[in-house]
N, C-alpha and C. Protein backbone atom coordinates (compact mmCIF):
# COMPACT_ATOMS: atom_id res chain seq x y z
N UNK A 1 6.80 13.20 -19.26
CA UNK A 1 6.99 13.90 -18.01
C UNK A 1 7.93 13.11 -17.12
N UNK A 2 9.06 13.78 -16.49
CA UNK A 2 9.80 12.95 -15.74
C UNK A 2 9.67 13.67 -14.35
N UNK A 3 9.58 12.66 -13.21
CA UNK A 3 9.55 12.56 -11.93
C UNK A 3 10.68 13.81 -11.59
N UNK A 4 10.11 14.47 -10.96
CA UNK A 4 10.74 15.83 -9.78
C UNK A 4 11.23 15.16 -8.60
N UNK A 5 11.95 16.14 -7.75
CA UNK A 5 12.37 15.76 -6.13
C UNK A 5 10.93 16.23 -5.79
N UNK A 6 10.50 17.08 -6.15
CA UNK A 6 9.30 17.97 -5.79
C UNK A 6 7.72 16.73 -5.83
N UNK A 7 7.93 16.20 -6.52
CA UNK A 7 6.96 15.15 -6.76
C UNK A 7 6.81 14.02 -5.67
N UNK A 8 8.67 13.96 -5.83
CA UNK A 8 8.65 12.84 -4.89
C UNK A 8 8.24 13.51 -3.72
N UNK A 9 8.20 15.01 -2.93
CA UNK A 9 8.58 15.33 -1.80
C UNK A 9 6.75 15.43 -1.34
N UNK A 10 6.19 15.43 -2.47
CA UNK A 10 4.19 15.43 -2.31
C UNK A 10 3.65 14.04 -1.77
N UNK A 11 4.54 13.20 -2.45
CA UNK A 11 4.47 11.55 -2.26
C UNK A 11 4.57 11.64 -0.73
N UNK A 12 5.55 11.66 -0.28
CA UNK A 12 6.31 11.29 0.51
C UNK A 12 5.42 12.39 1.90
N UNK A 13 5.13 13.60 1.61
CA UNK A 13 4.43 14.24 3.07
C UNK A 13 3.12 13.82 3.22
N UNK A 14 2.52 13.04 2.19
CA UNK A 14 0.91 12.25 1.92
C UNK A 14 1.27 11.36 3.12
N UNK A 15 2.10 10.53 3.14
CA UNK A 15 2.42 9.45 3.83
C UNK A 15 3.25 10.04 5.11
N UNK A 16 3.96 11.06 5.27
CA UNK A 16 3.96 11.62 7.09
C UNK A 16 2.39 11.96 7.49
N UNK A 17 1.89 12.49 6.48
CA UNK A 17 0.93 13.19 7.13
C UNK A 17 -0.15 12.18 7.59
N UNK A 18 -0.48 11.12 7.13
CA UNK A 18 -1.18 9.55 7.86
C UNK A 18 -0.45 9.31 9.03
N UNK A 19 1.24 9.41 8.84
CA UNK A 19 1.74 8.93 9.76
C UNK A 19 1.82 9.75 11.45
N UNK A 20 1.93 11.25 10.91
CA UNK A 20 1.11 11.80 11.97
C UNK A 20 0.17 11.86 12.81
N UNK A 21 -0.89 11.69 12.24
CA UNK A 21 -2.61 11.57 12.12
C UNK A 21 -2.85 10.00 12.98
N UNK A 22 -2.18 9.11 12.61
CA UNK A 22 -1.55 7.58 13.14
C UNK A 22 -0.62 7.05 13.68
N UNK A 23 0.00 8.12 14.83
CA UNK A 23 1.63 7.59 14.90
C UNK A 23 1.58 6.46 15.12
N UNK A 24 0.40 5.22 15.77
CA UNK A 24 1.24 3.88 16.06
C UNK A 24 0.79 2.92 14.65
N UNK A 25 0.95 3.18 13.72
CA UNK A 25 1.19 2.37 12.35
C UNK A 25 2.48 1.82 12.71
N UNK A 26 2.46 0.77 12.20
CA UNK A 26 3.69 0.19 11.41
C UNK A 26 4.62 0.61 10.86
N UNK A 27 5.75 0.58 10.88
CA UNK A 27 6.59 0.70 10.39
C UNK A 27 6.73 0.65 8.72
N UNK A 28 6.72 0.91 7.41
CA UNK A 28 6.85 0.06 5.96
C UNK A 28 7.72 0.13 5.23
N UNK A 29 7.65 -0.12 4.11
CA UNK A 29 8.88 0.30 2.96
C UNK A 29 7.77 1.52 2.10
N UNK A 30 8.63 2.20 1.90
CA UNK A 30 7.82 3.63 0.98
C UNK A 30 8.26 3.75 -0.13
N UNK A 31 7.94 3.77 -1.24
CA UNK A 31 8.20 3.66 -2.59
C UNK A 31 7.78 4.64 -3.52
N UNK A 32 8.24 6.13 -4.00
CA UNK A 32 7.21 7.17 -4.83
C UNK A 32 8.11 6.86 -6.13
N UNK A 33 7.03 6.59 -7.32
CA UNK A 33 7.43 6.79 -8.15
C UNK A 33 6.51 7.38 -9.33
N UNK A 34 6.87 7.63 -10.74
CA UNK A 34 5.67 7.96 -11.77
C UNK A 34 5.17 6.46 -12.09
N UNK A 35 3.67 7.01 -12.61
CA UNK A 35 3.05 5.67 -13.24
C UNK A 35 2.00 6.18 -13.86
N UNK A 36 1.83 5.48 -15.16
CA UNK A 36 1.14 6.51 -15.96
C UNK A 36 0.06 5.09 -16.39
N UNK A 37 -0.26 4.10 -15.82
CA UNK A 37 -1.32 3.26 -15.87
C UNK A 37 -2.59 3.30 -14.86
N UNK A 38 -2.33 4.27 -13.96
CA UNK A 38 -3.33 4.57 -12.72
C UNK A 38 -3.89 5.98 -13.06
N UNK A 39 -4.91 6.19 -12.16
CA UNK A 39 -5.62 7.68 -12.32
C UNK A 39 -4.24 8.75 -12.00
N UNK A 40 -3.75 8.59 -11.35
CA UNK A 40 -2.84 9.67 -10.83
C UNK A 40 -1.23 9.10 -11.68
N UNK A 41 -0.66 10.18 -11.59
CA UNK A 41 0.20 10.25 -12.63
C UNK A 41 1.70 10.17 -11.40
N UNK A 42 1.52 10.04 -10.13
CA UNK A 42 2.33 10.01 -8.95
C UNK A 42 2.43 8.79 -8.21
N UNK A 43 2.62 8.03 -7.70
CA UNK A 43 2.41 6.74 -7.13
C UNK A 43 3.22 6.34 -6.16
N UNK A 44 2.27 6.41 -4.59
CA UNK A 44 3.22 5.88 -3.94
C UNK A 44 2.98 4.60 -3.37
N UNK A 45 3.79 3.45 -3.12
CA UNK A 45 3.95 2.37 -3.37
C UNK A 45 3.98 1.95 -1.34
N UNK A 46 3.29 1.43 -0.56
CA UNK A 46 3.65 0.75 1.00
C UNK A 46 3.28 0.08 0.64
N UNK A 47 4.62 -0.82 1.54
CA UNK A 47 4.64 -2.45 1.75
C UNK A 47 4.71 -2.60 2.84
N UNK A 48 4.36 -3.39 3.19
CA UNK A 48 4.71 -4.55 4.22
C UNK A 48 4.45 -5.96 4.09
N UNK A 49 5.57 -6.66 5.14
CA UNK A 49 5.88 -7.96 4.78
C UNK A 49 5.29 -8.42 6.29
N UNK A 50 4.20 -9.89 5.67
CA UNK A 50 4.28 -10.91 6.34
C UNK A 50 3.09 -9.91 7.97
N UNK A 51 2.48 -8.90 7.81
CA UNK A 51 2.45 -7.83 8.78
C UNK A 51 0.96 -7.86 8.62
N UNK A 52 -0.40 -8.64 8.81
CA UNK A 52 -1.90 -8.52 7.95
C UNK A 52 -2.23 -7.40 9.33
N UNK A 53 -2.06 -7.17 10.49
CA UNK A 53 -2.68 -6.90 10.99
C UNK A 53 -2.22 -5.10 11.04
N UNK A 54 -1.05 -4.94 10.62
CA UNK A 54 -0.32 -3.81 10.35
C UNK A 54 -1.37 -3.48 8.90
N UNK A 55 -1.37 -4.50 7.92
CA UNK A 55 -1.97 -4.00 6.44
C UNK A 55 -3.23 -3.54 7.41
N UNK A 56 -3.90 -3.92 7.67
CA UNK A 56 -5.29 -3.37 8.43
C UNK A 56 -5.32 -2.18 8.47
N UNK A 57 -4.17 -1.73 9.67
CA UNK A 57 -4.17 -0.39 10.15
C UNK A 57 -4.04 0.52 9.25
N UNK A 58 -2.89 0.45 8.30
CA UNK A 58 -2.26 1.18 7.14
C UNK A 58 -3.97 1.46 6.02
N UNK A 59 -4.72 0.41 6.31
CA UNK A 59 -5.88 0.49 5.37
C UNK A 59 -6.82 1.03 5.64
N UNK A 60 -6.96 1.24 7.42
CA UNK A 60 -7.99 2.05 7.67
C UNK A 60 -7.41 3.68 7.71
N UNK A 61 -6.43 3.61 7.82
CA UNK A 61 -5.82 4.75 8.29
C UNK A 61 -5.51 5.66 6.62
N UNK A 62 -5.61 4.91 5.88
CA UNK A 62 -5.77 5.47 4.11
C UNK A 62 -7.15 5.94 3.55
N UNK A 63 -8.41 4.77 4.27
CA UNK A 63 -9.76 4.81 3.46
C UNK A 63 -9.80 4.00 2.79
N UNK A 64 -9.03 2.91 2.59
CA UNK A 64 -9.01 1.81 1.41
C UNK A 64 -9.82 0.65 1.45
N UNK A 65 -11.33 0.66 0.70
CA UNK A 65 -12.01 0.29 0.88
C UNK A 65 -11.95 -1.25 1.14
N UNK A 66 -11.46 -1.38 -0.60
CA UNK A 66 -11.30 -2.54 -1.39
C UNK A 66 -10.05 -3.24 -1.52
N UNK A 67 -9.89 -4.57 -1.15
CA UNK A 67 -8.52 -5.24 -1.05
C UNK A 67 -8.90 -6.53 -1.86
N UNK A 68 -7.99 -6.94 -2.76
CA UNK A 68 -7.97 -7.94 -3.02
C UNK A 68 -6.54 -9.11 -2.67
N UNK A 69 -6.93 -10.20 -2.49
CA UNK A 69 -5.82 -11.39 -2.30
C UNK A 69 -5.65 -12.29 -3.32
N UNK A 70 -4.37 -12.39 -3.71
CA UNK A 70 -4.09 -13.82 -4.53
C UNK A 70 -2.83 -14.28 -4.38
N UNK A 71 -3.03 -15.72 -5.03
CA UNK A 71 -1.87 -16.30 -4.92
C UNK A 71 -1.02 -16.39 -5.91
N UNK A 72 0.60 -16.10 -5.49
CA UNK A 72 1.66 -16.11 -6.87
C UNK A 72 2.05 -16.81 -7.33
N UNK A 73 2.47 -16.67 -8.59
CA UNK A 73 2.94 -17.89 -9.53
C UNK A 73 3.93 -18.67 -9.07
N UNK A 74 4.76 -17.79 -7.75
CA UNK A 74 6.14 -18.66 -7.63
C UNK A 74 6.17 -19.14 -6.01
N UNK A 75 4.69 -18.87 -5.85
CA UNK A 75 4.44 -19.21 -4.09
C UNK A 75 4.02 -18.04 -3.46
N UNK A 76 3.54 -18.41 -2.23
CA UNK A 76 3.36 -17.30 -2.01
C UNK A 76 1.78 -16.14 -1.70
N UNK A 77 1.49 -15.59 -1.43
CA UNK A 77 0.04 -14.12 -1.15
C UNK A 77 0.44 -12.91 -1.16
N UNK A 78 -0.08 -12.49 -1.60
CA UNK A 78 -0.17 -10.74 -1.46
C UNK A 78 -1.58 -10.33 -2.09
N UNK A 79 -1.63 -9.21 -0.98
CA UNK A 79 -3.28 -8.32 -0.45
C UNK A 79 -2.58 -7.24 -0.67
N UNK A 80 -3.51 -6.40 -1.57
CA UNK A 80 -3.30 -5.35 -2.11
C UNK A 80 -4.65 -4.27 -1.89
N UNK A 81 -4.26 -3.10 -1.88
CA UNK A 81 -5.97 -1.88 -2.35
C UNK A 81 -4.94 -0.41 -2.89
N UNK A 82 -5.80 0.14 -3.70
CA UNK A 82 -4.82 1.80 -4.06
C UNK A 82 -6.36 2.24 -3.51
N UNK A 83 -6.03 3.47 -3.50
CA UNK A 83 -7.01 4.82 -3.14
C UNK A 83 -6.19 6.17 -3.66
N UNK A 84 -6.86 7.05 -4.52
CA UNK A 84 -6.18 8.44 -4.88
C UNK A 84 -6.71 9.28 -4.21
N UNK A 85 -5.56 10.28 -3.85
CA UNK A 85 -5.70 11.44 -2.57
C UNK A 85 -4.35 12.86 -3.15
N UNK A 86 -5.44 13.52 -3.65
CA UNK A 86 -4.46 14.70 -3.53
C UNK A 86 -3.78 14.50 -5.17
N UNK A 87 -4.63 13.94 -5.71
CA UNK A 87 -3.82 13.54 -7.00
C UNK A 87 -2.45 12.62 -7.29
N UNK A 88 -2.31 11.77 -5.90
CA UNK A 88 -1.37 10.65 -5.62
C UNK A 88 -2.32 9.43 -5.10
N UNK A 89 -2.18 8.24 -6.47
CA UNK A 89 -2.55 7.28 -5.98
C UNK A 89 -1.35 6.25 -5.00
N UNK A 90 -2.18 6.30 -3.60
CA UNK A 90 -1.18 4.76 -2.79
C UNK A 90 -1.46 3.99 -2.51
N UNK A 91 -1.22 2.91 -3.19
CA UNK A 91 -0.84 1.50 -3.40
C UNK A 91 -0.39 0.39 -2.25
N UNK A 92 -1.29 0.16 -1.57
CA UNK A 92 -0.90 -0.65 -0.33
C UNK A 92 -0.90 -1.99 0.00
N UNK A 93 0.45 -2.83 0.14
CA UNK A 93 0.32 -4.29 -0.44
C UNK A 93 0.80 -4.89 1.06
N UNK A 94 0.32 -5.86 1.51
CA UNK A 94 1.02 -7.16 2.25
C UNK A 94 1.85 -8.45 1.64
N UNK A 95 2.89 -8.68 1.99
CA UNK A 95 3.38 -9.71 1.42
C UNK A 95 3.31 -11.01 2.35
N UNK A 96 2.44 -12.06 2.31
CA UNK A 96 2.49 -12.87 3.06
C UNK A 96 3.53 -13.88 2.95
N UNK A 97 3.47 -14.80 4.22
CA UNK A 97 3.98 -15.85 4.71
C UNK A 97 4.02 -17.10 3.39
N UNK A 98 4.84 -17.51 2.74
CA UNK A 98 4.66 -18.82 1.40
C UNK A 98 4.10 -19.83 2.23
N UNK A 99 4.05 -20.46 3.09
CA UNK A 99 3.63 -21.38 4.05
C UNK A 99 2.33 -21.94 4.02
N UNK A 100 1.70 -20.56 4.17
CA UNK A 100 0.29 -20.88 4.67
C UNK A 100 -0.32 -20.09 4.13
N UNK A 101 -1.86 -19.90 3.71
CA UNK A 101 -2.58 -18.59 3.00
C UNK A 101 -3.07 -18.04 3.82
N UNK A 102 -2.94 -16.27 3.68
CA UNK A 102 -3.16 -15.16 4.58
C UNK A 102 -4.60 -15.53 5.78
N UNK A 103 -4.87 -14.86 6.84
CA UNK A 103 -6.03 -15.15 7.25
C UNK A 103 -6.88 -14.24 6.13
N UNK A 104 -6.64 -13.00 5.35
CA UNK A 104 -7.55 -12.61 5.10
C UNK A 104 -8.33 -13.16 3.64
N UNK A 105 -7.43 -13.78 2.73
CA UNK A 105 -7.71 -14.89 2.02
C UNK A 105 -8.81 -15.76 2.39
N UNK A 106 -8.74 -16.59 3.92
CA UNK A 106 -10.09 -17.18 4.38
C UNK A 106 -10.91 -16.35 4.39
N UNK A 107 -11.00 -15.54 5.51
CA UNK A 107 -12.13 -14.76 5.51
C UNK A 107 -13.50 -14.30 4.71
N UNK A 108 -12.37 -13.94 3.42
CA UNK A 108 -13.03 -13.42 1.59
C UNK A 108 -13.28 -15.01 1.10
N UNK A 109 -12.73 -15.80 1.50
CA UNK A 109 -13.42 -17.32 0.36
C UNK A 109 -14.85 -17.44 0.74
């Protein structure tokens, strides 16, 4: 199965329609693509960088229960959770600061 405009255009009004519902979110990067390793066969991908208190909002404002944090091989955090809605799972990541580990990293130790 290959990705539609139409697919992308389901992706993409999932995420006005939070943004509606939330106008003072954050700003992110939006990413729809296929992915055929998740429940949903649609996937849309928010980021944000360096932003935990923005990931918050974006997380309550999704339903996303569950977040996990770790640290990368090449430096570095990122806090992640998906939730499926509408038959589009989205995928919501923070990219932290290499410096220092996230506050929400403490928090969860």
């Amino acid at each position: 199965m290959s990705l539609t405009a139409f697919d992308q255009a389901r992706g993409l009004r999932l995420i006005a329609e939070v943004g509606e519902t939330h106008p003072h979110l954050p700003a992110a990067e939006v990413h729809v693509h296929r992915q055929i390793t998740l429940v949903a066969e649609l996937t849309v991908d928010v980021s944000l960088h360096g932003d935990e208190e923005g990931f918050g909002q974006w997380q309550r404002a999704l339903g996303i229960a569950v977040v996990s944090t770790r640290r990368l091989d090449f430096g570095g955090w990122v806090t992640s959770g998906h939730i499926t809605r509408d038959g589009i799972t989205v995928v919501l990541t923070v990219h932290h600061r290499q410096d220092a580990p996230p506050a929400m990293a403490l928090v969860a130790a």
